[in-house]
PDB file of N, CA and C in Angstrom:
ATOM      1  N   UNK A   1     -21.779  25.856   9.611  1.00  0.00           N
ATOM      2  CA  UNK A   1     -20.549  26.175   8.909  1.00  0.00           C
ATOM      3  C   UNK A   1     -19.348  26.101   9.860  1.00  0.00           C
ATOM      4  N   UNK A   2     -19.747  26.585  11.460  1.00  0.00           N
ATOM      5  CA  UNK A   2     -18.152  27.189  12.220  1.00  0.00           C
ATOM      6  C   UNK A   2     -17.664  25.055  12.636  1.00  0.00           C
ATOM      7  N   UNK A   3     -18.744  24.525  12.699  1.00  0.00           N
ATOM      8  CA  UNK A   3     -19.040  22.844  12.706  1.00  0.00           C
ATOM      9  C   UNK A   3     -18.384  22.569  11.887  1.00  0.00           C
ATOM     10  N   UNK A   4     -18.496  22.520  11.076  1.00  0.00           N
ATOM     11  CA  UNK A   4     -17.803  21.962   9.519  1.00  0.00           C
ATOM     12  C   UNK A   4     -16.872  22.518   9.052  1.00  0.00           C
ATOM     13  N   UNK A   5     -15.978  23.717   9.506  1.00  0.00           N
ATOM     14  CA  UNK A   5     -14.888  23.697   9.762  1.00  0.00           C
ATOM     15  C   UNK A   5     -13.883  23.419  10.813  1.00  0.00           C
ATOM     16  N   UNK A   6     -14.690  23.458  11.746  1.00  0.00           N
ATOM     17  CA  UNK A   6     -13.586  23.004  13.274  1.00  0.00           C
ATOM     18  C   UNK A   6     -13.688  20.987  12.731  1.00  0.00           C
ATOM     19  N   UNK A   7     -14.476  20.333  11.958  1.00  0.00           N
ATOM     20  CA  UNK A   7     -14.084  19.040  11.836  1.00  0.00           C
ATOM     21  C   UNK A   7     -13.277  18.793  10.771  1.00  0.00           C
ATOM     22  N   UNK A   8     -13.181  19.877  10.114  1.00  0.00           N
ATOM     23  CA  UNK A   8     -12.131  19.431   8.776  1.00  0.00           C
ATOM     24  C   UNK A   8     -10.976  19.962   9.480  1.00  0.00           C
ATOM     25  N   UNK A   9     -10.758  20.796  10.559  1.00  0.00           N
ATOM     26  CA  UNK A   9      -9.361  20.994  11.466  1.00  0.00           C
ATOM     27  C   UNK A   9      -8.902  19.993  11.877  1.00  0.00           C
ATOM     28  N   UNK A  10      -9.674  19.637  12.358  1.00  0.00           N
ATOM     29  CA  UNK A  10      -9.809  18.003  13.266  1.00  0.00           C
ATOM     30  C   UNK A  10      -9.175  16.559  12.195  1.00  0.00           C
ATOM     31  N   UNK A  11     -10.053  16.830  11.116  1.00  0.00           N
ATOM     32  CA  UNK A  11      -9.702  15.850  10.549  1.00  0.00           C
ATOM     33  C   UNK A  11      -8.315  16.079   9.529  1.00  0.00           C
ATOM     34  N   UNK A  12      -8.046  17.088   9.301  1.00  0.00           N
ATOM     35  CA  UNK A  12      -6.399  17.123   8.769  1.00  0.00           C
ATOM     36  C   UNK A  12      -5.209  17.648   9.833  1.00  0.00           C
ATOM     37  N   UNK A  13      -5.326  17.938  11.048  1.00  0.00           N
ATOM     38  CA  UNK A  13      -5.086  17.424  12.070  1.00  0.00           C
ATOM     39  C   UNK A  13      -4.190  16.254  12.569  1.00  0.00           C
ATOM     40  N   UNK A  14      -5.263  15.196  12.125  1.00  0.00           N
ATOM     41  CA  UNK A  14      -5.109  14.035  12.682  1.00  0.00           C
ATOM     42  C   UNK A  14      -4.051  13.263  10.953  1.00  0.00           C
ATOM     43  N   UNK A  15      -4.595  13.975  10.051  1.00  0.00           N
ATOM     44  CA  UNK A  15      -3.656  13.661   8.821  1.00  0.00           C
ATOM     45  C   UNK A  15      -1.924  14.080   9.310  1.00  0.00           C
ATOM     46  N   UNK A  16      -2.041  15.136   9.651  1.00  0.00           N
ATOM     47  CA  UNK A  16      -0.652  15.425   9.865  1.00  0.00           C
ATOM     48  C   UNK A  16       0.547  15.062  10.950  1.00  0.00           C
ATOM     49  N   UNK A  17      -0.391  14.250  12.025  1.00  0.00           N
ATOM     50  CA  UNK A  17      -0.287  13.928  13.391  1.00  0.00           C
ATOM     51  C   UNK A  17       0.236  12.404  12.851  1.00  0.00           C
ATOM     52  N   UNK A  18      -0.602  11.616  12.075  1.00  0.00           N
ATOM     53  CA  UNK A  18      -0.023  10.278  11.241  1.00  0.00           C
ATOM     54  C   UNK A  18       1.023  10.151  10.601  1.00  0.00           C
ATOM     55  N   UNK A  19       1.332  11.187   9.718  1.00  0.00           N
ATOM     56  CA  UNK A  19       2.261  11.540   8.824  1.00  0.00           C
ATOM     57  C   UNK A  19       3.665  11.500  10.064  1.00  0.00           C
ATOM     58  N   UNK A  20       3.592  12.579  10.568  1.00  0.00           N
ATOM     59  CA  UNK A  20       4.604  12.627  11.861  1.00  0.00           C
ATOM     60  C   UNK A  20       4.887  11.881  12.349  1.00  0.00           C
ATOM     61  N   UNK A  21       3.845  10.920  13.204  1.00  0.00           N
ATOM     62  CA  UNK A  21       4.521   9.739  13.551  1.00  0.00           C
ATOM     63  C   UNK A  21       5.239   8.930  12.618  1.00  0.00           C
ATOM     64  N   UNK A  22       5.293   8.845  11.568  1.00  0.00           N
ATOM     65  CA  UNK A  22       6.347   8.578  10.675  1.00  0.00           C
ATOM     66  C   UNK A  22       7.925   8.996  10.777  1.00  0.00           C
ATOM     67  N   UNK A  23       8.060   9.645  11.483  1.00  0.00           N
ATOM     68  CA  UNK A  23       9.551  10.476  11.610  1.00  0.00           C
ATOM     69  C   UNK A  23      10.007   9.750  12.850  1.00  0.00           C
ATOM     70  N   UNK A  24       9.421   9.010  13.668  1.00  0.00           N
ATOM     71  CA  UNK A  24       9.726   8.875  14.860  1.00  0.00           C
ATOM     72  C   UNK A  24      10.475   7.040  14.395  1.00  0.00           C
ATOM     73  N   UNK A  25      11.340   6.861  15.036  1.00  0.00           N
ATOM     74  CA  UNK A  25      11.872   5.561  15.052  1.00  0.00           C
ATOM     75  C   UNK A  25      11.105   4.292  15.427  1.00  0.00           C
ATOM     76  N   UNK A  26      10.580   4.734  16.735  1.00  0.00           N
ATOM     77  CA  UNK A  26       9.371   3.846  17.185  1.00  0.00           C
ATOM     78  C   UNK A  26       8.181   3.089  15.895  1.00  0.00           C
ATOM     79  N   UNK A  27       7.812   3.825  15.354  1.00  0.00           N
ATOM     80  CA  UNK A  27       7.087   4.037  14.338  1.00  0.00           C
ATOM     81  C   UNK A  27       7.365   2.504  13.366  1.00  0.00           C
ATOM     82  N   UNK A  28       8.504   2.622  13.010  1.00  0.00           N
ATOM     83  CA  UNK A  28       9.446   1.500  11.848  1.00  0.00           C
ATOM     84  C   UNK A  28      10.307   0.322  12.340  1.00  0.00           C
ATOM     85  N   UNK A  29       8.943  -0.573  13.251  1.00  0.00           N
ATOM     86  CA  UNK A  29       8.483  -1.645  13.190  1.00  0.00           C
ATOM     87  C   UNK A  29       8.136  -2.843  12.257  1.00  0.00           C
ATOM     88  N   UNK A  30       8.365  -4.256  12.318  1.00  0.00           N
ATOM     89  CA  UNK A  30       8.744  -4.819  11.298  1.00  0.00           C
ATOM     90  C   UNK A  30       6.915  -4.705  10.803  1.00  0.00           C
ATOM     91  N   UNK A  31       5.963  -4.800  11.059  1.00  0.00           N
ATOM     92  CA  UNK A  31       4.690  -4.256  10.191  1.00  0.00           C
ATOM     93  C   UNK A  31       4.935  -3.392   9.240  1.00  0.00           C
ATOM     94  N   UNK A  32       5.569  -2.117  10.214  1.00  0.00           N
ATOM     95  CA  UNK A  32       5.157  -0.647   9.494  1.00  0.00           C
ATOM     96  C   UNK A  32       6.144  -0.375   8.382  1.00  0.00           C
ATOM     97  N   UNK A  33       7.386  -1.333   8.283  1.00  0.00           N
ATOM     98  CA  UNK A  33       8.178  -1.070   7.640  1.00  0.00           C
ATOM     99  C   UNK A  33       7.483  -2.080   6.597  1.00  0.00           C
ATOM    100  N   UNK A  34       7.058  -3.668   6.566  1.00  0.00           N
ATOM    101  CA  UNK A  34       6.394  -3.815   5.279  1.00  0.00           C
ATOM    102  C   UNK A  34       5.074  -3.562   4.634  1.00  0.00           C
ATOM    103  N   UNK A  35       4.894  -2.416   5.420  1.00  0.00           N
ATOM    104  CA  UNK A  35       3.689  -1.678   4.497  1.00  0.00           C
ATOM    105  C   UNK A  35       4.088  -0.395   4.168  1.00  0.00           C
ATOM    106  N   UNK A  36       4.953  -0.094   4.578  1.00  0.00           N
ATOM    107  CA  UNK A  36       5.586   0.949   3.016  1.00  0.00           C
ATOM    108  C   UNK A  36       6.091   0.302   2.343  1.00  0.00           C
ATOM    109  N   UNK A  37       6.762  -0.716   2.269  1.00  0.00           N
ATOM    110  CA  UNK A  37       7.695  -1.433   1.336  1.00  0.00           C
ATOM    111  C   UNK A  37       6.504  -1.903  -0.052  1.00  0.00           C
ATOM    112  N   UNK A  38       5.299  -2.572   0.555  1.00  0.00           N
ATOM    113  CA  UNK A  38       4.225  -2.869  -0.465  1.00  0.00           C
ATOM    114  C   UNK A  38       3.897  -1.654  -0.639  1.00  0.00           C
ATOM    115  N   UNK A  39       3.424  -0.608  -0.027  1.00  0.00           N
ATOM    116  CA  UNK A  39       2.580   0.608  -0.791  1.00  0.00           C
ATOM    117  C   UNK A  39       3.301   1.053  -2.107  1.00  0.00           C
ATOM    118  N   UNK A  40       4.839   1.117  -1.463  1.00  0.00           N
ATOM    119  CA  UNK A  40       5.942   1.915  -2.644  1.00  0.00           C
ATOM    120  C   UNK A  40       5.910   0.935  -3.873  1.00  0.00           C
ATOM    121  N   UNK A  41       5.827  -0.439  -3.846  1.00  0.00           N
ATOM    122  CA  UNK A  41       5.868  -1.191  -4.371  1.00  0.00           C
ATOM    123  C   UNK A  41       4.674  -1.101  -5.520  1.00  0.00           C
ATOM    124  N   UNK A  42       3.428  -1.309  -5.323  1.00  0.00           N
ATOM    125  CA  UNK A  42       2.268  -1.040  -5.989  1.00  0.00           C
ATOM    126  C   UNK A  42       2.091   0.328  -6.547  1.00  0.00           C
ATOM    127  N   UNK A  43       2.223   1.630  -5.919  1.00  0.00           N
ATOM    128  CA  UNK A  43       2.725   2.650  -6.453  1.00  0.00           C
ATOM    129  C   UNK A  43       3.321   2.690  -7.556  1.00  0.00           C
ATOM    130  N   UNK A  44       4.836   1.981  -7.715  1.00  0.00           N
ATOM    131  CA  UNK A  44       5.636   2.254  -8.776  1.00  0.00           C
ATOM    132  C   UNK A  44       5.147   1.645 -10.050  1.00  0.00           C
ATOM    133  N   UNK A  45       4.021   0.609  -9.515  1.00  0.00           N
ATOM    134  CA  UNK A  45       3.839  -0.281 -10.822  1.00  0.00           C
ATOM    135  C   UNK A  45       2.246   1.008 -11.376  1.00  0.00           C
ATOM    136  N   UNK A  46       1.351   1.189 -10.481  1.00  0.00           N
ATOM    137  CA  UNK A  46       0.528   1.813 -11.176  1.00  0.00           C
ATOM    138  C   UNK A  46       0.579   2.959 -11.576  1.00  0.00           C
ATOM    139  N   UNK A  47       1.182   3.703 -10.786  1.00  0.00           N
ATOM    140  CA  UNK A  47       1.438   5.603 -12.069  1.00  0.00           C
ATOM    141  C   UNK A  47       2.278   5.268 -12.822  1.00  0.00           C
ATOM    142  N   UNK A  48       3.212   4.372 -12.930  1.00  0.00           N
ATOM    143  CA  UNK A  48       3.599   4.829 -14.947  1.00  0.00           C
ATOM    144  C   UNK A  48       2.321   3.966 -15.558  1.00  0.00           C
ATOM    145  N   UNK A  49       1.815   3.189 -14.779  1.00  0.00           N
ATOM    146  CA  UNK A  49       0.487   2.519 -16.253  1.00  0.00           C
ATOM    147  C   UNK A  49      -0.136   3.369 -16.104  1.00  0.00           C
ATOM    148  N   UNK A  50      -0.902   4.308 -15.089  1.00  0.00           N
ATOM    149  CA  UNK A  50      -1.748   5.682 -15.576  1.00  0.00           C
ATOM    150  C   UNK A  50      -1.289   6.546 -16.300  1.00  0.00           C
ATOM    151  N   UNK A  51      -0.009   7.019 -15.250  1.00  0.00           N
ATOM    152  CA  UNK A  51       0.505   8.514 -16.465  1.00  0.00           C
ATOM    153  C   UNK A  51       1.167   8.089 -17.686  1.00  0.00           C
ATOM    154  N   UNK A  52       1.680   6.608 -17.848  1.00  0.00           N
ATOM    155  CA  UNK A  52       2.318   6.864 -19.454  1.00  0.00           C
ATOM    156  C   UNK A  52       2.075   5.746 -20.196  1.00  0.00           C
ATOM    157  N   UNK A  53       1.401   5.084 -19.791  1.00  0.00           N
ATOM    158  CA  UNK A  53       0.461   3.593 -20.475  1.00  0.00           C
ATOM    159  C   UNK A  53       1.636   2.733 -19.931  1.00  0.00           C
ATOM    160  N   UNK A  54       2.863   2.484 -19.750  1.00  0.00           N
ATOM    161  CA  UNK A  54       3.882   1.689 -19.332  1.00  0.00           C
ATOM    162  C   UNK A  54       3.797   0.527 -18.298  1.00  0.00           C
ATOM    163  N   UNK A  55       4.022  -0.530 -18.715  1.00  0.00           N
ATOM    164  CA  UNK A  55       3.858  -1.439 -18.112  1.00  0.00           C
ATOM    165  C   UNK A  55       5.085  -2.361 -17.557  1.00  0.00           C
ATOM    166  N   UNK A  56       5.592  -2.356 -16.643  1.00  0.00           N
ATOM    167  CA  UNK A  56       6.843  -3.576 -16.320  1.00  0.00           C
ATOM    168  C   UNK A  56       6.711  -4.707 -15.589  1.00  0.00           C
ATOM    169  N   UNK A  57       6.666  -5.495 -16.182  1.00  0.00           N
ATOM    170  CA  UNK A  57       6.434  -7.157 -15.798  1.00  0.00           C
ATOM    171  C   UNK A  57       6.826  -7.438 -14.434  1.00  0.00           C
ATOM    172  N   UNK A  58       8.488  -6.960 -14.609  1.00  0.00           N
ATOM    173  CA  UNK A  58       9.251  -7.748 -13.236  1.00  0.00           C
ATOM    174  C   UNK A  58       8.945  -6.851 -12.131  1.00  0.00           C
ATOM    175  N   UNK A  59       7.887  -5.618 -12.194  1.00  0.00           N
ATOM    176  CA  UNK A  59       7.819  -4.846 -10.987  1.00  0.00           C
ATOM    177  C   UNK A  59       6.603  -5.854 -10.299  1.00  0.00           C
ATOM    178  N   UNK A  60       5.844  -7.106 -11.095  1.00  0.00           N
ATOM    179  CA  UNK A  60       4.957  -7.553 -10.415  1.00  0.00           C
ATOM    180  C   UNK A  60       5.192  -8.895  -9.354  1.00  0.00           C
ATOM    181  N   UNK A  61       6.752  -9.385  -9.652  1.00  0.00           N
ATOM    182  CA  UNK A  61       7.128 -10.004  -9.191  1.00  0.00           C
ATOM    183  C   UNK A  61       7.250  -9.761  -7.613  1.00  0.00           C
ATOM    184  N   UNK A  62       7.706  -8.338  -7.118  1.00  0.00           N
ATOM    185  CA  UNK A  62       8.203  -7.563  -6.049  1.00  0.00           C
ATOM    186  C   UNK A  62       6.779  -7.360  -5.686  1.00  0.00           C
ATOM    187  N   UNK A  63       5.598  -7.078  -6.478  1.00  0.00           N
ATOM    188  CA  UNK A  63       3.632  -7.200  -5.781  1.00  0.00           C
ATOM    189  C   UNK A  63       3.408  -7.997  -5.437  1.00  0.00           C
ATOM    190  N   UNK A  64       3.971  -9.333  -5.516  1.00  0.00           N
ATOM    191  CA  UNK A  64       3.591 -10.831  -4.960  1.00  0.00           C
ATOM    192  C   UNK A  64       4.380 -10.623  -3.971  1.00  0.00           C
ATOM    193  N   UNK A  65       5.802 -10.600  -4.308  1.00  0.00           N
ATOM    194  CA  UNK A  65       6.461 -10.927  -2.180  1.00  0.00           C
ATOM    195  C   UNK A  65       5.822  -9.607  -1.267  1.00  0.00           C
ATOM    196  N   UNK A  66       5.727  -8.293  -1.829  1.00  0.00           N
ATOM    197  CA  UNK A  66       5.102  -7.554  -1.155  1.00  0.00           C
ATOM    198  C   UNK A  66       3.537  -8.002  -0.616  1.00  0.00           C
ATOM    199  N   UNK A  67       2.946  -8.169  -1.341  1.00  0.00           N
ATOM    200  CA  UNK A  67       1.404  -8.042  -1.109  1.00  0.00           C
ATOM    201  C   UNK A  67       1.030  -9.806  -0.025  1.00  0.00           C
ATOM    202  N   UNK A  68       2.229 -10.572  -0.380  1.00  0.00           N
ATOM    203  CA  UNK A  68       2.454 -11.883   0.729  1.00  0.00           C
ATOM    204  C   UNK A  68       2.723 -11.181   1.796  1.00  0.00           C
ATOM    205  N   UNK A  69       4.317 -10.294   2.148  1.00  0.00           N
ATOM    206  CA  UNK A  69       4.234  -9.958   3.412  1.00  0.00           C
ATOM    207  C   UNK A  69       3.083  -9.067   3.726  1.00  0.00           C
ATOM    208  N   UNK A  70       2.631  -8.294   3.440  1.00  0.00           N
ATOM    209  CA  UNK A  70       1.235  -7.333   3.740  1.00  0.00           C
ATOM    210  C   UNK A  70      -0.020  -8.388   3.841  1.00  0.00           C
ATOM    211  N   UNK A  71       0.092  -9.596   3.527  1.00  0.00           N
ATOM    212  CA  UNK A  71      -1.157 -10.441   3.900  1.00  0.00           C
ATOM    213  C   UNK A  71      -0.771 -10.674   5.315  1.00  0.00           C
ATOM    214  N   UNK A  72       0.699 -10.938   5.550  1.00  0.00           N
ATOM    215  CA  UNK A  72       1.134 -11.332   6.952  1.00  0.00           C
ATOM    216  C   UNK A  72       1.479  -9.715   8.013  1.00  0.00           C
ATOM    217  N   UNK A  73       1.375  -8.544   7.497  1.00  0.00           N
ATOM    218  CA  UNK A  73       1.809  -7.415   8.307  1.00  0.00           C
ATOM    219  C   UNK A  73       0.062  -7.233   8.691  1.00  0.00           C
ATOM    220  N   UNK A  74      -0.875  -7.744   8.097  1.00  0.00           N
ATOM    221  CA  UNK A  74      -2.376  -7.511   8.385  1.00  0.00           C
ATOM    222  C   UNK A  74      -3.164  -8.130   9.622  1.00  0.00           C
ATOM    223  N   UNK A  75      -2.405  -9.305   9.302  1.00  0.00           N
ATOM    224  CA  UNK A  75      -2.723 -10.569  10.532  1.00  0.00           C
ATOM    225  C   UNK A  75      -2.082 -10.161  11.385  1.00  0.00           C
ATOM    226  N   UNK A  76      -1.182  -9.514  11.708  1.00  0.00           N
ATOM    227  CA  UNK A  76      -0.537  -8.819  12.988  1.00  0.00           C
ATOM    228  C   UNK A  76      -1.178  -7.782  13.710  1.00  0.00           C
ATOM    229  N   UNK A  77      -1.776  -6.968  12.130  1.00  0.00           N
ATOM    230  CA  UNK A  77      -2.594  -5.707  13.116  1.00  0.00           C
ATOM    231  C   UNK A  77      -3.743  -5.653  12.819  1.00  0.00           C
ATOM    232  N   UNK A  78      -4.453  -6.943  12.689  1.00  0.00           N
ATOM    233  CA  UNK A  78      -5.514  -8.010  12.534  1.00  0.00           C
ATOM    234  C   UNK A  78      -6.665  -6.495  10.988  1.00  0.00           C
ATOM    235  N   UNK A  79      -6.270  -6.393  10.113  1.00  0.00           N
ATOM    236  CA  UNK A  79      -6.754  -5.637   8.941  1.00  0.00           C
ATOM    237  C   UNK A  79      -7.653  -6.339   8.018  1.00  0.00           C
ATOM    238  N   UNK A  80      -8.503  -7.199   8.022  1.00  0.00           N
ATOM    239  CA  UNK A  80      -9.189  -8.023   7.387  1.00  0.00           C
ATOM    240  C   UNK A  80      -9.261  -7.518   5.761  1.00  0.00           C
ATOM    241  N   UNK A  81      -9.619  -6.208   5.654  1.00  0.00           N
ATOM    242  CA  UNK A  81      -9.645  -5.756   4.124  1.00  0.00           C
ATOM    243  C   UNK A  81      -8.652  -5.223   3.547  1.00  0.00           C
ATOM    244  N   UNK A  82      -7.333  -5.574   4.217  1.00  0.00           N
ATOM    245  CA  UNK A  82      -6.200  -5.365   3.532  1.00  0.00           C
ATOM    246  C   UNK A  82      -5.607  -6.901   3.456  1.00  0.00           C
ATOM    247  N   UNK A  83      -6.181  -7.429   3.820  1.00  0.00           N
ATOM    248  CA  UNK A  83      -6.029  -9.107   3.465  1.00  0.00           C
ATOM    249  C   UNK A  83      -6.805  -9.363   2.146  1.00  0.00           C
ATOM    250  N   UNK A  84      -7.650  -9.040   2.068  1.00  0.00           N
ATOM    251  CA  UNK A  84      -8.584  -9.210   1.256  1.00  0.00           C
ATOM    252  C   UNK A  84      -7.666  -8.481  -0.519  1.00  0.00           C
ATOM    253  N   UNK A  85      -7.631  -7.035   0.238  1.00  0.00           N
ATOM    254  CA  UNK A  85      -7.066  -6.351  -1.205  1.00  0.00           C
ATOM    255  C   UNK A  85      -5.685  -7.459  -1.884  1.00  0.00           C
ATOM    256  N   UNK A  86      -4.755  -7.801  -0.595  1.00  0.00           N
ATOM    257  CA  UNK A  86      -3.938  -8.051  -1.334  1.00  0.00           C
ATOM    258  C   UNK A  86      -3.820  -9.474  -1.565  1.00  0.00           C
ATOM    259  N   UNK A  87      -4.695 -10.302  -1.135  1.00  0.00           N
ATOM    260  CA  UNK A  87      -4.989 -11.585  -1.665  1.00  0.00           C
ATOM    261  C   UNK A  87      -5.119 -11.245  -3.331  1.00  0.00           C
ATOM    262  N   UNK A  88      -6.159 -10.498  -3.673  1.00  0.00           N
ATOM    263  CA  UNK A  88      -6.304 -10.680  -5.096  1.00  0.00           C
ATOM    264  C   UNK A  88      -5.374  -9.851  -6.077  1.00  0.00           C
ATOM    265  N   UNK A  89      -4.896  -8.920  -5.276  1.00  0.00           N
ATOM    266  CA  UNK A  89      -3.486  -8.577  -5.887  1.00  0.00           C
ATOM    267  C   UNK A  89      -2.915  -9.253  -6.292  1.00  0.00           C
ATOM    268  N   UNK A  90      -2.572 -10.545  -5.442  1.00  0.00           N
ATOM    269  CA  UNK A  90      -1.475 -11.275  -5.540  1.00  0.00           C
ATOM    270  C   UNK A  90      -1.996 -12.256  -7.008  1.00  0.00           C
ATOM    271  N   UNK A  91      -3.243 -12.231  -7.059  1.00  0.00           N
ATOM    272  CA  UNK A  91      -4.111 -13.024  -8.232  1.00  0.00           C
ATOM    273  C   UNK A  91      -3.959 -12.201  -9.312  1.00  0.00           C
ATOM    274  N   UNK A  92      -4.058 -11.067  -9.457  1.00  0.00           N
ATOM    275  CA  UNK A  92      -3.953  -9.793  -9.977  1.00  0.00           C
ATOM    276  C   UNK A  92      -2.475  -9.614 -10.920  1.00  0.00           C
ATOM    277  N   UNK A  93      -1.627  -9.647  -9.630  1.00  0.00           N
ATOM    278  CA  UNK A  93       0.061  -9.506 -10.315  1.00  0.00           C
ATOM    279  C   UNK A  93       0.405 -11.326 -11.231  1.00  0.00           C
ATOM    280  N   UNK A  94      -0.108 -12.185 -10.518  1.00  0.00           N
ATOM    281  CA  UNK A  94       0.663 -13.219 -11.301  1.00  0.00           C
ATOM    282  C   UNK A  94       0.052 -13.029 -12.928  1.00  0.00           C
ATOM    283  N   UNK A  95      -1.460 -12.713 -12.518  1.00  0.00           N
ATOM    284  CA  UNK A  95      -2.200 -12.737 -14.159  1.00  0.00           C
ATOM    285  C   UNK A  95      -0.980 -11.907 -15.254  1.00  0.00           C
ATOM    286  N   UNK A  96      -0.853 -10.915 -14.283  1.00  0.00           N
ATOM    287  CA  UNK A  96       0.026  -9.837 -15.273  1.00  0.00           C
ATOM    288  C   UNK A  96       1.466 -10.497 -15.602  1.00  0.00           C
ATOM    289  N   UNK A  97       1.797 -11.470 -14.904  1.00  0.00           N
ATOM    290  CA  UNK A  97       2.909 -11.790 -15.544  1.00  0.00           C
ATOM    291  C   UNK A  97       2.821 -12.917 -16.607  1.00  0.00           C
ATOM    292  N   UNK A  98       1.774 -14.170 -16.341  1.00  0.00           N
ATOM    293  CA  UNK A  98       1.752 -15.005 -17.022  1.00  0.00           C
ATOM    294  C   UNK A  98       1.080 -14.213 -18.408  1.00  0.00           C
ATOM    295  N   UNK A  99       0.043 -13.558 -18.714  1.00  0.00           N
ATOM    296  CA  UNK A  99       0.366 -12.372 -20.060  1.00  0.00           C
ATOM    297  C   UNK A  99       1.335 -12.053 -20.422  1.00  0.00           C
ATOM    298  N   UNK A 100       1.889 -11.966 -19.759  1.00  0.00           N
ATOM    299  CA  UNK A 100       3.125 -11.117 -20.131  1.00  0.00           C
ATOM    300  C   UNK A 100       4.084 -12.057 -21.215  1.00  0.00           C
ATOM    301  N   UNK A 101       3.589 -12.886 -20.467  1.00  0.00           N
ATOM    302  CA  UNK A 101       4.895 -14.424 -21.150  1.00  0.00           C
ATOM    303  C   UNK A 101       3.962 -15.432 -21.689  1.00  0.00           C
ATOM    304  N   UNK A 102       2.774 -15.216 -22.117  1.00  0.00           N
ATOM    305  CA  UNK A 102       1.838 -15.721 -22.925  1.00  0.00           C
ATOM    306  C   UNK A 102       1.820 -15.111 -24.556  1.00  0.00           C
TER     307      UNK A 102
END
């Protein structure tokens, strides 16, 4: 038990230690700055389709240039399965638009 709490210290810890480095300037680098730009991006499009069924077309437009630069912010900090995710994102968002206009 005293184990398995000194690692969940450890491990939110290290949550809050990440988070922080966020505040620091160093930090918001041209990577780090387009992977919030895609996270916020994908974010905005999926909680209103969870919380209110809502769907907006042209937010998928901004998932393609996002989830392009995040194919290229990956290859920088060599992320293979965030290449991966947003490859088919990018397959993902166009579907949603050509529906859209189908």
């Amino acid at each position: 038990m005293r184990r398995m709490l000194l690692t969940l210290r450890i491990f939110f810890s290290k949550i809050v230690d990440a988070i922080k480095s966020m505040s620091r300037r160093s930090y918001w680098n041209r990577a780090n700055s387009v992977e919030a730009w895609g996270f916020a991006t994908k974010i905005a499009i999926i909680f209103p389709g969870l919380l209110f069924g809502k769907q907006f077309w042209w937010l998928y437009i901004f998932a393609i240039a996002s989830s392009i630069a995040l194919i290229w912010s990956s290859t920088v900090k060599t992320l293979p399965t965030i290449i991966i995710f947003n490859a088919l994102w990018v397959f993902l968002a166009s579907a949603a638009i050509i529906k859209h206009f189908s």
